[in-house]
Protein backbone atom coordinates (compact mmCIF):
# COMPACT_ATOMS: atom_id res chain seq x y z
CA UNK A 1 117.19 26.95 87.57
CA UNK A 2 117.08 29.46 85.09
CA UNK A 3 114.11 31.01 85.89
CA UNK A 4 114.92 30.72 89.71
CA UNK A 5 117.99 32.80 89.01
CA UNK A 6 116.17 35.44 87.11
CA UNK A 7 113.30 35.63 89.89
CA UNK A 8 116.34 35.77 92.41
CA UNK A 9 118.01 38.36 90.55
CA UNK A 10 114.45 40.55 89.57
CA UNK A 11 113.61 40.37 93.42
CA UNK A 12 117.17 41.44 94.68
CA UNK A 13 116.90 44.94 92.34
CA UNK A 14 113.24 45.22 94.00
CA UNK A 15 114.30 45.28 97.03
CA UNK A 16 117.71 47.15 96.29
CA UNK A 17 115.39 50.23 95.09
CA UNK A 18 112.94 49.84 97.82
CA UNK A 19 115.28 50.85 100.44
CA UNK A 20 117.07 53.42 98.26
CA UNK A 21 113.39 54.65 97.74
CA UNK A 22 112.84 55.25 101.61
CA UNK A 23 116.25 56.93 102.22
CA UNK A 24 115.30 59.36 99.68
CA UNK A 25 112.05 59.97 101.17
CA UNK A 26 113.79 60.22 104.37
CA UNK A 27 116.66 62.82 103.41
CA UNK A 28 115.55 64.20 100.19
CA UNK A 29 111.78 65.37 101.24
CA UNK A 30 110.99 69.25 101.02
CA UNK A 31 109.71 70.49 104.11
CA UNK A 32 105.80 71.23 103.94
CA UNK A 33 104.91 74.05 106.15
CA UNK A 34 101.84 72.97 108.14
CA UNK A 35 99.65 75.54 107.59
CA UNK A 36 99.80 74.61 103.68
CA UNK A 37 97.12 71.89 103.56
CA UNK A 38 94.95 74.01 105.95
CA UNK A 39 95.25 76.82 103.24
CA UNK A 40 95.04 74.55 100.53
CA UNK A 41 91.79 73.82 101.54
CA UNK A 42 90.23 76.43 101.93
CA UNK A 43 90.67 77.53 97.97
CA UNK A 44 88.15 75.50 95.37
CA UNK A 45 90.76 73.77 93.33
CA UNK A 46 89.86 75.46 90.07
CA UNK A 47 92.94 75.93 89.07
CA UNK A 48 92.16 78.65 86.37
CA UNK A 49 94.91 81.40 87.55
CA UNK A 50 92.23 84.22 88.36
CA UNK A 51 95.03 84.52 90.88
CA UNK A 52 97.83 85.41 89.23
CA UNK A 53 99.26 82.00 90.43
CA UNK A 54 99.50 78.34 88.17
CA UNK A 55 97.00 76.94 90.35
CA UNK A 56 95.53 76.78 93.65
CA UNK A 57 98.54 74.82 94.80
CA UNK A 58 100.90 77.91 94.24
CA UNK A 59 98.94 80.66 95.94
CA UNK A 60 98.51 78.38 98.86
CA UNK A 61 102.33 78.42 98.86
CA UNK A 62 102.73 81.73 98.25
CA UNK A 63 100.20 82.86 101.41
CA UNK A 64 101.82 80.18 103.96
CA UNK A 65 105.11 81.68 102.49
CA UNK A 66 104.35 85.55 102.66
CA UNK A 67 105.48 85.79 98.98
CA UNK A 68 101.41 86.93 99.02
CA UNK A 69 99.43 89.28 101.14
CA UNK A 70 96.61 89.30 99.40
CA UNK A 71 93.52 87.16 100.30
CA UNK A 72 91.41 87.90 97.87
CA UNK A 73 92.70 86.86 94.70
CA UNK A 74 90.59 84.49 94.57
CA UNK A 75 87.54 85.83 92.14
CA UNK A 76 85.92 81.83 92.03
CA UNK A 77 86.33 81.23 95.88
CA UNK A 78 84.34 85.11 96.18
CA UNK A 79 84.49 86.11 99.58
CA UNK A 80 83.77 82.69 101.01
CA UNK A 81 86.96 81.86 100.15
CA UNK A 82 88.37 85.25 101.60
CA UNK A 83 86.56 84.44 104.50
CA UNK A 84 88.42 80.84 105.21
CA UNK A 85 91.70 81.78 104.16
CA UNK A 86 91.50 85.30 106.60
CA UNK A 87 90.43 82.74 109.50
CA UNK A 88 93.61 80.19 108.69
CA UNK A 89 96.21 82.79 108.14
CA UNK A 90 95.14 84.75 111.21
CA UNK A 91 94.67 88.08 108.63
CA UNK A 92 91.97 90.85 108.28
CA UNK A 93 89.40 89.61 105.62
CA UNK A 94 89.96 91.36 102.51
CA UNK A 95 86.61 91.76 100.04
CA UNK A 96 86.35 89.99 96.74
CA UNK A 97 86.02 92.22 93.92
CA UNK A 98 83.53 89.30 92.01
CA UNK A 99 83.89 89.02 87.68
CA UNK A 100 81.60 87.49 85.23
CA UNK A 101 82.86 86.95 81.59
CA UNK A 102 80.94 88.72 78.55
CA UNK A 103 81.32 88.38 75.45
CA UNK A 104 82.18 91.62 73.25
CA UNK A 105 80.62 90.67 70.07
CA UNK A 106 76.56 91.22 68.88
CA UNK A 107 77.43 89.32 65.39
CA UNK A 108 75.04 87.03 65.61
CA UNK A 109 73.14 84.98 62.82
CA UNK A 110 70.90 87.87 61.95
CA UNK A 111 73.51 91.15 61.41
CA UNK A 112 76.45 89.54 60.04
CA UNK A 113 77.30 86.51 57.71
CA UNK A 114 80.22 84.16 56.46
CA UNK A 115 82.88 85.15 53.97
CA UNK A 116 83.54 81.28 53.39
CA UNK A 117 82.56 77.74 53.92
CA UNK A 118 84.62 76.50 56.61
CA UNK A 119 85.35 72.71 56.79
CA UNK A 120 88.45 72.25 59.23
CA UNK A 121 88.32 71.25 62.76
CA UNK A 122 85.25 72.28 64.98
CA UNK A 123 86.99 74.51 66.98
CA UNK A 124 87.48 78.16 67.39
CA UNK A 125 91.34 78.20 67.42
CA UNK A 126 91.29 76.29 64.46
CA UNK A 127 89.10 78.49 62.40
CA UNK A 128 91.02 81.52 63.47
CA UNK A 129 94.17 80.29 61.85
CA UNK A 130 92.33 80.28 58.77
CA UNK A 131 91.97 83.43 57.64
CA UNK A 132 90.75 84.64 61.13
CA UNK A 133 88.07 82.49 60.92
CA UNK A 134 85.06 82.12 58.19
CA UNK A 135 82.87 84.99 59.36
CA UNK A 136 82.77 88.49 57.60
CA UNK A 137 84.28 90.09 60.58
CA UNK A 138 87.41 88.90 61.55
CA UNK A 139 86.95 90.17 64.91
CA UNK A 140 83.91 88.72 66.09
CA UNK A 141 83.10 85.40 67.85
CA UNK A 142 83.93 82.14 66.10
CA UNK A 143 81.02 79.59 67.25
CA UNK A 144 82.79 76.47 67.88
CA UNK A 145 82.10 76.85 71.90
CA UNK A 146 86.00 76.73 72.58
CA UNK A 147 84.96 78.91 75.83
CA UNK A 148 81.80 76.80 76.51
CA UNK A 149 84.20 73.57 76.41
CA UNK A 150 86.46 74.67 79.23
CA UNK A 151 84.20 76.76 81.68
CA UNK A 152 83.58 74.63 84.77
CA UNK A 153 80.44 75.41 85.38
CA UNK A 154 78.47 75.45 82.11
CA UNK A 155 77.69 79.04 82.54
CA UNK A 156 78.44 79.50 78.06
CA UNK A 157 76.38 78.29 75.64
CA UNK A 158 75.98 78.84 71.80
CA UNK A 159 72.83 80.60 70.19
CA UNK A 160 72.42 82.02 66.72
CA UNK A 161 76.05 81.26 66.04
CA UNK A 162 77.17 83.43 69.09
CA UNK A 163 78.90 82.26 72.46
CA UNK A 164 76.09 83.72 75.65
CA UNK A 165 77.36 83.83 79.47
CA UNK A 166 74.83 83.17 81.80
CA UNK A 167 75.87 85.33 84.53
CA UNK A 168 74.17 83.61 87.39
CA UNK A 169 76.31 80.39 87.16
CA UNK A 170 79.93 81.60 85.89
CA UNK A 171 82.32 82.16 89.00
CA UNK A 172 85.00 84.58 86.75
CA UNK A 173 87.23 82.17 86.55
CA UNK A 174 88.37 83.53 83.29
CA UNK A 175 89.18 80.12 81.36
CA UNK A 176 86.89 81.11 78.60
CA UNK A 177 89.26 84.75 78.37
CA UNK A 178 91.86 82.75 77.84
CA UNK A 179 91.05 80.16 75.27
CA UNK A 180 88.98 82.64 73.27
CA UNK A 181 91.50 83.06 69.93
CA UNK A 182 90.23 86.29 69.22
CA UNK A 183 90.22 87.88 72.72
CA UNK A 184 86.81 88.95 72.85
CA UNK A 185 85.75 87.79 76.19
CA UNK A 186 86.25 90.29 78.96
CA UNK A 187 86.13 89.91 82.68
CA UNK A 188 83.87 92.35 83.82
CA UNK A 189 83.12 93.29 87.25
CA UNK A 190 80.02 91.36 88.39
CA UNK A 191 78.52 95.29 89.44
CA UNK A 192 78.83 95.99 85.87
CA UNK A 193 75.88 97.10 84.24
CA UNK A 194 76.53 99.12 80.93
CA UNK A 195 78.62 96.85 77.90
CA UNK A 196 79.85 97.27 74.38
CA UNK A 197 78.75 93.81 72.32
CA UNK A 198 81.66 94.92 69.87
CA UNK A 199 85.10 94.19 69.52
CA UNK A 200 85.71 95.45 65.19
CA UNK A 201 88.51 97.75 65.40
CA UNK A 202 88.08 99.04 61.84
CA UNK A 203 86.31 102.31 60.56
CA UNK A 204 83.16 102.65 60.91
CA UNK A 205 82.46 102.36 57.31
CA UNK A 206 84.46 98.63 56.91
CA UNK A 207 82.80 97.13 60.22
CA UNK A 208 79.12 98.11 58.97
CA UNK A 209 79.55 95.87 56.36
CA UNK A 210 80.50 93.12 57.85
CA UNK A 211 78.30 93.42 60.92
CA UNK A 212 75.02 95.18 61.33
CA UNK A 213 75.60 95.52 65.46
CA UNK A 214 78.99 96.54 65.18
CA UNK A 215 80.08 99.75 66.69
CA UNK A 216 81.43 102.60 63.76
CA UNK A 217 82.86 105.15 66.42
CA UNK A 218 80.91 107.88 65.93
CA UNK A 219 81.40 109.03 69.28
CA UNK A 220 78.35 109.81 69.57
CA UNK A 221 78.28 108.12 73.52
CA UNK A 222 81.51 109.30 74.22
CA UNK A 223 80.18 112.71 73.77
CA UNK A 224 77.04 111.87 75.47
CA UNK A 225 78.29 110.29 78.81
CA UNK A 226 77.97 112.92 81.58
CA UNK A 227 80.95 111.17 83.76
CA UNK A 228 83.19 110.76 81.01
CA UNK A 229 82.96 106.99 81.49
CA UNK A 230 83.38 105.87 77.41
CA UNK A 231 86.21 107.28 75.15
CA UNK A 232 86.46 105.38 71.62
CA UNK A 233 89.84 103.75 70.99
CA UNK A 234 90.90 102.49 67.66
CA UNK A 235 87.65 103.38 66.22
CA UNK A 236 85.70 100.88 69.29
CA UNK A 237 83.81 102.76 71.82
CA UNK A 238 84.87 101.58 75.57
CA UNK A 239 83.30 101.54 79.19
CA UNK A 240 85.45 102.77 82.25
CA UNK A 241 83.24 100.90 84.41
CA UNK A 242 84.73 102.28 87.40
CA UNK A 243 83.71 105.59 86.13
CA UNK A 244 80.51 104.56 84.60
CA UNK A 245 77.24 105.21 87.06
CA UNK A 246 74.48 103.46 84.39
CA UNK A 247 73.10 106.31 83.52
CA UNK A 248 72.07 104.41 80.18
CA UNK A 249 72.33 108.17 78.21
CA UNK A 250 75.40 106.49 75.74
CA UNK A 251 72.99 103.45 75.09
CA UNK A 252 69.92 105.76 74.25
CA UNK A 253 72.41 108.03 71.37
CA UNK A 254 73.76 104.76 70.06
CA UNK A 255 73.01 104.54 66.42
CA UNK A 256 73.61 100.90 66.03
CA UNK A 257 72.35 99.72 69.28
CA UNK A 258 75.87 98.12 70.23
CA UNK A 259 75.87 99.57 73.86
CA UNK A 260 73.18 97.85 76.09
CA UNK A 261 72.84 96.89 79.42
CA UNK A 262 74.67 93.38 80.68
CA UNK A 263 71.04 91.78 81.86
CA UNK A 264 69.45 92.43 78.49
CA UNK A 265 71.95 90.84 76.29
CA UNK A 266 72.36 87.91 78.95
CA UNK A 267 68.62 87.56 78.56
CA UNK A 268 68.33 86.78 74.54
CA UNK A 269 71.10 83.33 75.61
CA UNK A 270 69.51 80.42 74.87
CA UNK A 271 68.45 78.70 77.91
């Protein structure tokens, strides 16, 4: 009888919440507008915030909404994307200004070295809070493929000690901006053509002996560019690449070779 009672009791409470279960679902439900799963899918579900939103979920509720005008936000999706969401909301298509990730830094195996033996954690935000991590310059890429681990579509991979984008298959989704711990991937637009492989803010004396590649902001491009496209900031030479027509002149006066075009420095990756 015991175990009646407690079966009798246990299926009483069931059923108790069961019903208080619907009535919630009945009069507590947030209205869904129905355009939101329309919108919804038309954006990949990559969730990376390219957008300016948490995910894809909150800038389809921002468009059904109005909060957001914008179509084009988002930089994954490219104009495909654009294209779908301009047909669902009833809106002019608005074009996708596409992004590829590079990474600033030239330090690979060859022109710099380590200032310690490192034997934490195998990852890059790990390293960093050591020190800023166990290579000479404290600036430069890690090498523990933090970016590589969380880019979708295995467009990063690790040669000679030095995280590579392969252009072709990232989407600018920026995920590998924002785990780097040193901050020295940048979204560039995918039109880009002329890059700085250096991120060493330091004088031009202190980064050449740490790296080989890095830039020691001579201004020797900034003086050279014809469209005033590259001004050196905090002794690190940088590309206004709305400004900058690929003329290739800054590259050519370099004296450490850290300005090159995007292709050729995608092109020594390992593939």
């Amino acid at each position: 009888m015991d175990i009646l009672n407690a079966v009798w009791v246990l299926g009483a409470i069931s059923a108790v919440c069961a019903v208080l279960l619907v009535l919630a679902d009945k009069f507590m439900q947030v209205p869904v507008d129905e355009k939101f799963p329309i919108v919804r899918d038309c954006l990949p579900g990559a969730n990376c915030g390219a957008c300016g939103y948490a995910g894809c979920d909150g800038y389809a509720s921002a468009l059904v909404s109005g909060e957001e005008t914008r179509i084009n936000k988002c930089v994954p999706g490219a104009d495909g994307v654009a294209m779908a969401l301009s047909q669902a909301l009833g809106v002019e298509f608005e074009d996708v200004e596409e992004q590829v990730a590079f990474v600033c830094c030239g330090g690979d195996c060859n022109s710099t070295s380590d200032k310690m033996a490192y034997q934490g954690i195998s990852t890059c935000a790990a390293a960093k809070s050591m020190y800023g991590g166990k290579g000479a310059c404290s600036f430069g890429c890690l090498g523990f493929g933090d970016c590589a681990s969380v880019c979708p579509q295995e467009a990063i991979c690790l040669f000679d000690g030095l995280a590579r984008v392969d252009a072709s298959k990232c989407i600018g989704c920026g995920l590998c901006a924002k785990t780097c711990p040193s901050g020295i991937i940048a979204m560039l637009p995918a039109v880009s053509e002329l890059v700085v492989r250096c991120s060493n803010r330091e004088k031009g004396a202190a980064t050449r002996k740490e790296c080989s590649n890095g830039c020691i902001g001579c201004h020797k491009c900034e003086k050279e560019c014809p469209e005033g496209a590259i001004t050196v900031v905090d002794n690190l030479a940088r590309i206004d690449q709305a400004k900058c027509t690929a003329c290739g002149r800054c590259a050519q006066v370099c004296p450490v070779g850290c300005i090159d075009t995007r292709n050729a420095v995608l092109s020594k990756k390992a593939v």
